[in-house]
Protein backbone atom coordinates (compact mmCIF):
# COMPACT_ATOMS: atom_id res chain seq x y z
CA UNK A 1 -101.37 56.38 140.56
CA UNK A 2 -105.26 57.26 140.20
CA UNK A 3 -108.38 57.60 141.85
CA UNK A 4 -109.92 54.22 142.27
CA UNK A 5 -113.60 55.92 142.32
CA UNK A 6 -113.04 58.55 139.68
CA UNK A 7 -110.51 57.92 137.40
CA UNK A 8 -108.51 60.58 137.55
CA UNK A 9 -104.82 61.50 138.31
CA UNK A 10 -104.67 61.03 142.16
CA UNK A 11 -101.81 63.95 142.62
CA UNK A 12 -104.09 66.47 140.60
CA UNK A 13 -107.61 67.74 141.59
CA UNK A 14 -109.71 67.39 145.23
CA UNK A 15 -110.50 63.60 145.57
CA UNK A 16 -111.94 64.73 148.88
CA UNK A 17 -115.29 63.82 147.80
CA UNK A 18 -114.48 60.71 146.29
CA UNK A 19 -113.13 58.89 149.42
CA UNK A 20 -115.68 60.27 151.16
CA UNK A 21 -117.81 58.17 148.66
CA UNK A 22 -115.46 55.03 149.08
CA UNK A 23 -116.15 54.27 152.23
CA UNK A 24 -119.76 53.07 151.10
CA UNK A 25 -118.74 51.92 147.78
CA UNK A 26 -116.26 49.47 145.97
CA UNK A 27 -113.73 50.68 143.82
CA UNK A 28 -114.52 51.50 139.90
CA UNK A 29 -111.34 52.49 138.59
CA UNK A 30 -107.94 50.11 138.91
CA UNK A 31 -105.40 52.95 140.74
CA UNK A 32 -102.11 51.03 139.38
CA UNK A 33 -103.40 51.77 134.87
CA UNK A 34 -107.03 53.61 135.51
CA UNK A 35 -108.69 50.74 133.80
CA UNK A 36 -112.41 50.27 134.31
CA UNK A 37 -112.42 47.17 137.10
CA UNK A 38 -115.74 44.52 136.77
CA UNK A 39 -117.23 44.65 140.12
CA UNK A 40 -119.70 42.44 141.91
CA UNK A 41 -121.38 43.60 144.67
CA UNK A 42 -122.52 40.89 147.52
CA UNK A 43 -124.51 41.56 150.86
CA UNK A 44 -121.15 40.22 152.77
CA UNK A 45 -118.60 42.69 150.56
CA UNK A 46 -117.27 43.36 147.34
CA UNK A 47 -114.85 42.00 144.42
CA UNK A 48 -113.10 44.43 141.60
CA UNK A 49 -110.99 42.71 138.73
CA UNK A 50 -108.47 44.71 136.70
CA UNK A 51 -107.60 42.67 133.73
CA UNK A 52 -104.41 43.65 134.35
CA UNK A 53 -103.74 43.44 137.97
CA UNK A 54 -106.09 41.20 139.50
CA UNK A 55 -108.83 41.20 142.24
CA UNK A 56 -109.26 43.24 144.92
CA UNK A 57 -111.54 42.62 147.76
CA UNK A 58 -113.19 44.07 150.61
């Protein structure tokens, strides 16, 4: 598994930060393959597609 925000290995490092970030912003990483998700950002939410696993909305 990874960080959705960062990237990274979610077992290694402090992602303290990052869902600290999360909470105001969608997701930019896929946590299932670490993927870069396309994300579209609407006054009512947000949508993040991994090409490989889908959408994910708020």
């Amino acid at each position: 598994m990874f960080c959705d925000r960062c990237g990274e290995p979610a077992a290694e490092g402090d992602h303290v930060a990052c869902a600290d970030a999360r909470q105001l912003e969608p997701p930019r990483f896929c946590p299932d393959c670490r993927r870069r998700m396309k994300v579209q950002v609407v006054p009512t939410g947000w949508t993040a597609t991994c090409v490989e696993h889908g959408t994910r909305t708020s």
